[in-house]
Protein backbone atom coordinates (compact mmCIF):
# COMPACT_ATOMS: atom_id res chain seq x y z
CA UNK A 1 75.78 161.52 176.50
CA UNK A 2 77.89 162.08 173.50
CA UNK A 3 76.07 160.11 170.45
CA UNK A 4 79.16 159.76 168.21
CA UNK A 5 81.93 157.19 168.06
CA UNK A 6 84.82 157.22 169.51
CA UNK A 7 87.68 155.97 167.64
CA UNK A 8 91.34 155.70 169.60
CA UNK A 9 94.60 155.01 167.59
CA UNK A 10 97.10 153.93 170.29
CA UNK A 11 100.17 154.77 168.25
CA UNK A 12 104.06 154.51 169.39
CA UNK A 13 107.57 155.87 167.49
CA UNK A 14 105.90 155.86 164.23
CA UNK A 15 104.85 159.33 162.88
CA UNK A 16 106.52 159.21 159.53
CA UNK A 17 104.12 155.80 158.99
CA UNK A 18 100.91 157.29 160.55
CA UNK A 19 100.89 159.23 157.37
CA UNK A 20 102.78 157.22 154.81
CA UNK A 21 99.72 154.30 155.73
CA UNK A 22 97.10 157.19 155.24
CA UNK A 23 95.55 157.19 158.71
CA UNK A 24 95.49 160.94 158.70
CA UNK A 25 94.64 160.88 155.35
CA UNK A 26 91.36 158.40 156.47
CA UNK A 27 90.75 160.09 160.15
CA UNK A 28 90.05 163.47 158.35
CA UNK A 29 87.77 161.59 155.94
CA UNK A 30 85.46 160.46 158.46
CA UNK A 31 85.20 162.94 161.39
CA UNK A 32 81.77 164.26 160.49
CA UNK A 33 80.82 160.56 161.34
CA UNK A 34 82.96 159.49 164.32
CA UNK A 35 85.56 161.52 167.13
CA UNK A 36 88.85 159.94 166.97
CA UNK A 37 92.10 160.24 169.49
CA UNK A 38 95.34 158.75 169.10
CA UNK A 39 97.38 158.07 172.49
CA UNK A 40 100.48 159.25 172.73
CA UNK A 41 103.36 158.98 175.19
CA UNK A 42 104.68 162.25 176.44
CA UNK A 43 108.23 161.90 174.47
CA UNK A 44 106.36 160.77 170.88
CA UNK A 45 103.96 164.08 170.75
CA UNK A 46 106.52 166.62 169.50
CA UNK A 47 107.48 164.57 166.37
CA UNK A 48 103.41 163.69 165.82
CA UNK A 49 102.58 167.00 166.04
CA UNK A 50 104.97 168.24 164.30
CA UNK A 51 103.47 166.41 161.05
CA UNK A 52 99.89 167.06 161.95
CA UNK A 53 99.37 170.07 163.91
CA UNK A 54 95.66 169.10 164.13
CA UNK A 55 96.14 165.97 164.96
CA UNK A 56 93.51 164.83 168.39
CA UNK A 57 96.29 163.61 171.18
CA UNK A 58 95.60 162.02 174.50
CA UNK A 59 98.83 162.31 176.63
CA UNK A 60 99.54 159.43 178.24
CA UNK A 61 101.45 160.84 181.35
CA UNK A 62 103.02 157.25 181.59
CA UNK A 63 105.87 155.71 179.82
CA UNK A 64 106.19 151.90 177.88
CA UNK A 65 103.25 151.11 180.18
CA UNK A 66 101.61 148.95 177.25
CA UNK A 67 98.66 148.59 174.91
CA UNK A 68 96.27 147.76 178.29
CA UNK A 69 97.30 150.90 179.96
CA UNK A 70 97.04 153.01 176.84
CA UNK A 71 93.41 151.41 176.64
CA UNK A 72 92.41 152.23 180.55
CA UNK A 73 93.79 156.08 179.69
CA UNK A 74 91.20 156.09 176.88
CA UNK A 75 88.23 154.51 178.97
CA UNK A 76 88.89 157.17 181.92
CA UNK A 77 89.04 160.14 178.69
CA UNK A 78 85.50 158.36 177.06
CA UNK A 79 83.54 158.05 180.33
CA UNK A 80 84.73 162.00 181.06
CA UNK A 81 83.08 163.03 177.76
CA UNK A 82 80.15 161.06 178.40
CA UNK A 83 81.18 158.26 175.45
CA UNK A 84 79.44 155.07 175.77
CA UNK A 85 81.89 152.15 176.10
């Protein structure tokens, strides 16, 4: 059983504001504390990446699926880790 938090930023187009908001900024802040992933369509992760290298990515495999799919990806990844949820 993992023991830390999992955090999951479901996140969409909008790489240049990830940063210009400060997530990154904040995520790297608290990872000592809590694990953090931010969902991704397949198309998005080149431009993400490309501005955070380091950046924690669950590739959703599935396209303008919405927010409830995006959440049953991250369920799936959490109980494979051995999160509780």
């Amino acid at each position: 059983m993992n023991n830390k938090t999992l955090i999951y930023i479901p996140s969409k187009g909008r790489a240049d504001l990830f940063f210009q908001r400060g997530t990154f900024r904040w995520l790297k802040e608290i990872t000592d504390k809590v694990d953090y992933i931010v969902t991704l369509e397949e198309n998005d992760i080149p431009e993400y990446l490309n501005q955070f290298p380091n950046l924690i990515v669950l590739r959703l495999t599935e396209s303008d699926k919405g927010i409830s799919y995006a959440h049953s990806k991250v369920l799936e990844y959490a109980k494979e880790k051995g999160y509780k949820y």
